[in-house]
N, C-alpha and C. Protein backbone atom coordinates (compact mmCIF):
# COMPACT_ATOMS: atom_id res chain seq x y z
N UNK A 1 27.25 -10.70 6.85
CA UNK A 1 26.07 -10.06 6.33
C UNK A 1 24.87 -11.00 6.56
N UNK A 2 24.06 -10.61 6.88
CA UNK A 2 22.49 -11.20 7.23
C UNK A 2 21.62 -11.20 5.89
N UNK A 3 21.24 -12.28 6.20
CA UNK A 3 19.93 -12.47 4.69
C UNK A 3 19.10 -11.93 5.20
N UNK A 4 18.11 -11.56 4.73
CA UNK A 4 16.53 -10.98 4.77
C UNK A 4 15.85 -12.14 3.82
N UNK A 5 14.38 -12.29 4.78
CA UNK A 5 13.78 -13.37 3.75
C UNK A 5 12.74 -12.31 3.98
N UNK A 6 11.91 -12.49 2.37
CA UNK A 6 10.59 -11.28 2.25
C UNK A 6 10.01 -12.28 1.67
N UNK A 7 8.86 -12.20 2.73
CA UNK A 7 7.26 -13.26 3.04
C UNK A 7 6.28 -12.03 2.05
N UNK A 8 5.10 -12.89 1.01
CA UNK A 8 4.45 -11.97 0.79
C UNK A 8 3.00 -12.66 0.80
N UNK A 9 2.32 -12.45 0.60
CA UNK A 9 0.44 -12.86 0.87
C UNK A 9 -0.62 -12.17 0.91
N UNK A 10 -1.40 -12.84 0.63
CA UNK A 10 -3.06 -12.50 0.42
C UNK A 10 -4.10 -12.44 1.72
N UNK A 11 -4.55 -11.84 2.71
CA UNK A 11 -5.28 -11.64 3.76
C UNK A 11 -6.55 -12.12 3.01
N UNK A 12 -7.23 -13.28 3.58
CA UNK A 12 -8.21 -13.34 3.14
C UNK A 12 -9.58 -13.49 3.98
N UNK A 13 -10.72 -13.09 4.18
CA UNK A 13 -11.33 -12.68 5.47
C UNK A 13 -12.51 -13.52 4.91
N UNK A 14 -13.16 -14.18 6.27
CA UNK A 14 -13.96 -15.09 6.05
C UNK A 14 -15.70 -14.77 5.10
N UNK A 15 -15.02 -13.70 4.95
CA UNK A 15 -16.13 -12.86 4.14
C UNK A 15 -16.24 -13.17 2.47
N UNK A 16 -14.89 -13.18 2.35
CA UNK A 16 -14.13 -13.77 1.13
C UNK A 16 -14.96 -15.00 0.58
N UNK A 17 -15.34 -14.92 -0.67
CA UNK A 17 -15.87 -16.25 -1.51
C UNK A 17 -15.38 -16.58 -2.63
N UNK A 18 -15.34 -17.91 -2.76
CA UNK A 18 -14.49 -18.36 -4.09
C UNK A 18 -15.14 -19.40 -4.79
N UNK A 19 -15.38 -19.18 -6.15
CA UNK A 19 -15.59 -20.44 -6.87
C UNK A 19 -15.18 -21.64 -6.83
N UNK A 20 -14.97 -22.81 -7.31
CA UNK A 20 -13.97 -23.94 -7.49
C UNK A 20 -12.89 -23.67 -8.07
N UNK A 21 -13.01 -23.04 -9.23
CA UNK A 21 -12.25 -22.19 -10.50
C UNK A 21 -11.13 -21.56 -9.73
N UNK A 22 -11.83 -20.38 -8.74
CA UNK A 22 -10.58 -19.40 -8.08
C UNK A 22 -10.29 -20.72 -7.12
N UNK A 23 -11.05 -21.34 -6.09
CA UNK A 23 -10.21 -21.92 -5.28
C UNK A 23 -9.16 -22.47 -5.52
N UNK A 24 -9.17 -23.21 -6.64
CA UNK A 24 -8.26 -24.04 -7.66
C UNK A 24 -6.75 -23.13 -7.47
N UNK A 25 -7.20 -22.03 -8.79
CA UNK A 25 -6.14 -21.00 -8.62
C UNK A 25 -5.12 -20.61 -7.55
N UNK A 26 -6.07 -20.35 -6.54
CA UNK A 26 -5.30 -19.34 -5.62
C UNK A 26 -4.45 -20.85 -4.26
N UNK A 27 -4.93 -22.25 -5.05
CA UNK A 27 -3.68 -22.87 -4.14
C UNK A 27 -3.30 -23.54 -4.85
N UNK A 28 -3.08 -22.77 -6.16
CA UNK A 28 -2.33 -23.77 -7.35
C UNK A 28 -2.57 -25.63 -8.00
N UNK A 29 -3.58 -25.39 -7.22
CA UNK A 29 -4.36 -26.73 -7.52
C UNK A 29 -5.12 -27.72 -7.83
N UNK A 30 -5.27 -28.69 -8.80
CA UNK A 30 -6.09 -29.02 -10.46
C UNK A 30 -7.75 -28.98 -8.95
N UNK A 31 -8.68 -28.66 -9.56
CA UNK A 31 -9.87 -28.72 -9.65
C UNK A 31 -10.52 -30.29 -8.76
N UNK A 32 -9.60 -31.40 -9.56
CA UNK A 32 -10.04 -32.34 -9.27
C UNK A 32 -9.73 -32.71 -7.77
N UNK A 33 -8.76 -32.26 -7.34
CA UNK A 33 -7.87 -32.18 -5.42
C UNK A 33 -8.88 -31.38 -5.32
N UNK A 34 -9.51 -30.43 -5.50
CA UNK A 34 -10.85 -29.34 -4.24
C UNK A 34 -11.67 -30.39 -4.36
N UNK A 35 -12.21 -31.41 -5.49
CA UNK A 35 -13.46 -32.04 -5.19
C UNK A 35 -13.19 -33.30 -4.15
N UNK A 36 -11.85 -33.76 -4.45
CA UNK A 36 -11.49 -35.15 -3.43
C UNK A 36 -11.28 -34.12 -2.23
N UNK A 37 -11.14 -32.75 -1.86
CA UNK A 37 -10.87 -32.64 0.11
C UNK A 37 -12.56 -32.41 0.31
N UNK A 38 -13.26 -31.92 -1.14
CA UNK A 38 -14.96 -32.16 -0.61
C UNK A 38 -15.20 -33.44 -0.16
N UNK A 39 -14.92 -34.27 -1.05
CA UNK A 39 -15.21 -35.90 -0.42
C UNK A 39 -14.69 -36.10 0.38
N UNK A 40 -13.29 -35.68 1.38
CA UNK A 40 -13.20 -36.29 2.53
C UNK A 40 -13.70 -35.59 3.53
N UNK A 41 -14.52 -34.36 3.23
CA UNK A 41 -14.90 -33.29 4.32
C UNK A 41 -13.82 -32.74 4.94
N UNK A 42 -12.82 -32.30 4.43
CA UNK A 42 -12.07 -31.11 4.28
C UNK A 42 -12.52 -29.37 4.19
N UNK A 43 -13.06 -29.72 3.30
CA UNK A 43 -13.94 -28.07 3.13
C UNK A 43 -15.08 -28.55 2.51
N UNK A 44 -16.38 -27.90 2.66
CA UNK A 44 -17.35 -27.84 2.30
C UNK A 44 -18.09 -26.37 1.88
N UNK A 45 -18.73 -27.12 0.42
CA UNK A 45 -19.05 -25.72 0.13
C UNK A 45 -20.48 -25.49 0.21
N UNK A 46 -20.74 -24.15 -0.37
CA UNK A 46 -21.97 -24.19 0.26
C UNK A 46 -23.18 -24.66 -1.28
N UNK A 47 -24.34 -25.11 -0.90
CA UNK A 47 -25.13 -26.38 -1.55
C UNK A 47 -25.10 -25.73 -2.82
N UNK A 48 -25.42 -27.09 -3.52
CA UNK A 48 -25.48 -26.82 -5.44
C UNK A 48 -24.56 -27.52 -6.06
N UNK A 49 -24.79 -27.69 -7.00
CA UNK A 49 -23.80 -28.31 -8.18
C UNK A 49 -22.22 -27.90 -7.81
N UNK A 50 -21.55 -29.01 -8.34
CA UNK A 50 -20.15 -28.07 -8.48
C UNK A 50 -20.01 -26.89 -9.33
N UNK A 51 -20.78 -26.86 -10.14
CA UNK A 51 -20.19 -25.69 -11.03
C UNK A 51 -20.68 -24.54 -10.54
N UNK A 52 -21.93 -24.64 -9.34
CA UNK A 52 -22.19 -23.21 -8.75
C UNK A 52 -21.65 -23.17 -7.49
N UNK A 53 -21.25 -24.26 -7.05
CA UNK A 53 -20.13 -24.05 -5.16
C UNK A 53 -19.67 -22.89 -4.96
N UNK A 54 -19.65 -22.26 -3.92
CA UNK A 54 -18.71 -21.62 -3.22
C UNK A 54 -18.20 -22.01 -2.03
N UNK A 55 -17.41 -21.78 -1.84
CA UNK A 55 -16.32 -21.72 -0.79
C UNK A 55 -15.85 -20.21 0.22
N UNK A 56 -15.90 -20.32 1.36
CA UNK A 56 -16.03 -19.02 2.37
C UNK A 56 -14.61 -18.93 2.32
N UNK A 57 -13.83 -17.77 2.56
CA UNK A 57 -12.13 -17.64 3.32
C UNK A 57 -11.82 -19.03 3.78
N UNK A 58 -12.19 -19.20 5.02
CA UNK A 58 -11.57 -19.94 6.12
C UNK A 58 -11.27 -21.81 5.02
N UNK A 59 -11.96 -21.68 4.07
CA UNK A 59 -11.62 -22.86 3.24
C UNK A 59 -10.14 -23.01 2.60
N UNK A 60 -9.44 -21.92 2.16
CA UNK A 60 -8.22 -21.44 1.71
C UNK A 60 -7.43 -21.79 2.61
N UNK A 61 -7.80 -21.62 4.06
CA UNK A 61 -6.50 -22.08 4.87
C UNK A 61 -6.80 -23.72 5.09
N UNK A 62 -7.61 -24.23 4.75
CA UNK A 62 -7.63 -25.62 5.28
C UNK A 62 -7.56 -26.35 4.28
N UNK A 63 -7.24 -26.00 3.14
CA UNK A 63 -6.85 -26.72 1.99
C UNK A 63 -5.09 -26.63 1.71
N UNK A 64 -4.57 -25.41 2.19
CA UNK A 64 -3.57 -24.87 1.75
C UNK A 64 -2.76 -26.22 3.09
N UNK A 65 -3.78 -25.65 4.44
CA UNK A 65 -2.72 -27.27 6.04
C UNK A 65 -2.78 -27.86 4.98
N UNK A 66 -3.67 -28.45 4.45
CA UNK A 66 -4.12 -30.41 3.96
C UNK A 66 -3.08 -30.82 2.73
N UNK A 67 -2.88 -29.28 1.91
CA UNK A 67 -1.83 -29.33 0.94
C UNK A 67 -0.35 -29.96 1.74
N UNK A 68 0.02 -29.24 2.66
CA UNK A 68 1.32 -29.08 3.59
C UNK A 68 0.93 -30.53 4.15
N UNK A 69 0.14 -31.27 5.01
CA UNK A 69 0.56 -32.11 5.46
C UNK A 69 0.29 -33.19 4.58
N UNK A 70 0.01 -33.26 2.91
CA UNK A 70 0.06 -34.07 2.31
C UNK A 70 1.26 -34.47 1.80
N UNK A 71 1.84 -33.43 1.16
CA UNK A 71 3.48 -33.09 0.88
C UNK A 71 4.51 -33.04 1.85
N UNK A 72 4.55 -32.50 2.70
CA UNK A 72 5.42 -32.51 4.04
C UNK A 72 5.55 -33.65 4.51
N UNK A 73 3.89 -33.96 5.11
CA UNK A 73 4.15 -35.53 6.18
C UNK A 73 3.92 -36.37 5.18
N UNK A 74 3.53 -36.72 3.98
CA UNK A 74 3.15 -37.75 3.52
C UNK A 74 1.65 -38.38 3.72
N UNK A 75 0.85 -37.69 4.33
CA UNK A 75 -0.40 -38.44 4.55
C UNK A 75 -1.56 -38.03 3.49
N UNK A 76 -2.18 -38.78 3.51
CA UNK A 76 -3.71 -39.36 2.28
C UNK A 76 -5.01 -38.38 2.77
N UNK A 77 -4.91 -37.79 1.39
CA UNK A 77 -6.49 -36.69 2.26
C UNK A 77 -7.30 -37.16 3.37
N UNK A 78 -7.40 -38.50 3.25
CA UNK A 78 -8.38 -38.66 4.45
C UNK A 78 -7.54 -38.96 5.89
N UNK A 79 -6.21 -38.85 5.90
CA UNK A 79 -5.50 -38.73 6.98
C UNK A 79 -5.41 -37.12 7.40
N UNK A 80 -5.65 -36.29 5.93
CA UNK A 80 -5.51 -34.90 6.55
C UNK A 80 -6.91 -33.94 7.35
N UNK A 81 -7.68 -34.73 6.86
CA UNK A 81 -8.89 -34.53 6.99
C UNK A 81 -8.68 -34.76 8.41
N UNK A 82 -8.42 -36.07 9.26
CA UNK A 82 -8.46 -36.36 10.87
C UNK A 82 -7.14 -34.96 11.27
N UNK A 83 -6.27 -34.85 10.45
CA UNK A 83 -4.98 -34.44 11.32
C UNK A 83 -5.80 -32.43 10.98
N UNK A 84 -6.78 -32.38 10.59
CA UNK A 84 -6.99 -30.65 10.16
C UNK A 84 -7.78 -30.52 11.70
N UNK A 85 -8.93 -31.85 11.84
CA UNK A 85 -10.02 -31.87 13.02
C UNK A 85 -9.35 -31.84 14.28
N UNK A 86 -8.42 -32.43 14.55
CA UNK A 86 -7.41 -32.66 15.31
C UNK A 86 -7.08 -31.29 15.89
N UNK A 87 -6.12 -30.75 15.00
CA UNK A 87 -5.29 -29.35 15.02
C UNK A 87 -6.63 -28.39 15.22
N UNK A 88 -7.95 -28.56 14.68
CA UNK A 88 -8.66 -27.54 15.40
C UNK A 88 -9.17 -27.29 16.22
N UNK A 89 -9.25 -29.21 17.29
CA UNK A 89 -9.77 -29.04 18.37
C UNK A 89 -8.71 -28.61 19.27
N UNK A 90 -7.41 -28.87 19.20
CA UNK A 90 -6.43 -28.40 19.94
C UNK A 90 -6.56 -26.84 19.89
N UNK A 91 -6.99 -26.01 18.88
CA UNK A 91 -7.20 -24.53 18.84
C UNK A 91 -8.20 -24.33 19.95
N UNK A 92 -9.39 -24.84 19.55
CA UNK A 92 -10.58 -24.50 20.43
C UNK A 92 -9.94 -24.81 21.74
N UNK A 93 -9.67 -25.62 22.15
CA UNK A 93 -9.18 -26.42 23.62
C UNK A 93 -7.79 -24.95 24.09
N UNK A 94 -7.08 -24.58 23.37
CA UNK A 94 -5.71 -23.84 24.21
C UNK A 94 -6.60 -22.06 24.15
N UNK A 95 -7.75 -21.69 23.35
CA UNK A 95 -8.16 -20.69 23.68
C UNK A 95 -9.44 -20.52 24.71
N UNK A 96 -9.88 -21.99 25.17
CA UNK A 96 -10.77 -21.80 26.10
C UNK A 96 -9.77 -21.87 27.44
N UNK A 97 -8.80 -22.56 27.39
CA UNK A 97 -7.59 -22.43 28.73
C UNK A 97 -7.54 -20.92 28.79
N UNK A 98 -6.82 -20.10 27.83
CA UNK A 98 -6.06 -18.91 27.79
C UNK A 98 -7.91 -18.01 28.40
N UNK A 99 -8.99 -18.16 28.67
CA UNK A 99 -9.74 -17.55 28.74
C UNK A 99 -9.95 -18.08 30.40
N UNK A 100 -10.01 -19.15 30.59
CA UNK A 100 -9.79 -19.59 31.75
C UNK A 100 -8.47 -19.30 32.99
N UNK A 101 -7.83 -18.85 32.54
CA UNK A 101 -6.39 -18.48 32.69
C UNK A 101 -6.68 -16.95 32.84
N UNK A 102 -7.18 -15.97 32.14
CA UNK A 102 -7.13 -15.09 32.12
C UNK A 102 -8.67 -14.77 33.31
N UNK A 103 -9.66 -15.62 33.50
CA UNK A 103 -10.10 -15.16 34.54
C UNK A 103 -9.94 -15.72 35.99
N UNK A 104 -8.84 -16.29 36.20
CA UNK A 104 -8.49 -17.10 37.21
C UNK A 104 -7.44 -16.11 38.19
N UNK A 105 -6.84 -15.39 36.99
CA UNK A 105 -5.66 -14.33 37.17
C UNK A 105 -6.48 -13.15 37.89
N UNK A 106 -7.18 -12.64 36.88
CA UNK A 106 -8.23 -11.80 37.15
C UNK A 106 -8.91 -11.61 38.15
């Protein structure tokens, strides 16, 4: 007999805004971790006090990597901070190939 594993989640669209409060919440995590990945420039929110910050979507996923490669690999926010910049220039870099690729074919 085969297991079934059932994945469940929140779509969250860069449209999406969050307090500190919800950001906190929605990655299970004290208040004081969103202000240390602000200090390492992890996510940035947009200007004002902390108590009026917001935070766009695309912040949720780069807190949630920085969570994973803090716990997983063992590295220090400000190691996740290089390893998030890293992993996004490798994004930018394999979709300007795949565009290059696709008009080369073309």
């Amino acid at each position: 007999m085969s297991k079934k594993t059932v994945l469940s989640g929140i779509i969250v669209e860069e449209s999406t805004v969050f307090t500190l409060g919800e950001l906190s919440r929605a990655c299970g995590k004290p208040a004081e971790w969103i202000l240390a990945l602000v200090e390492e420039g992890v996510i940035e929110p947009e200007c004002g006090d902390n108590a009026s910050w917001r935070f766009h979507g695309h912040c949720l996923r780069r807190v949630r990597i920085a969570e994973r490669l803090e716990t997983e690999l063992g590295l220090n926010l400000a190691g996740a901070a290089l390893a998030l910049e890293l992993l996004e220039e490798v994004e930018i870099l394999r979709n300007k190939i795949a565009i290059l690729e696709k008009w080369s074919i073309g």
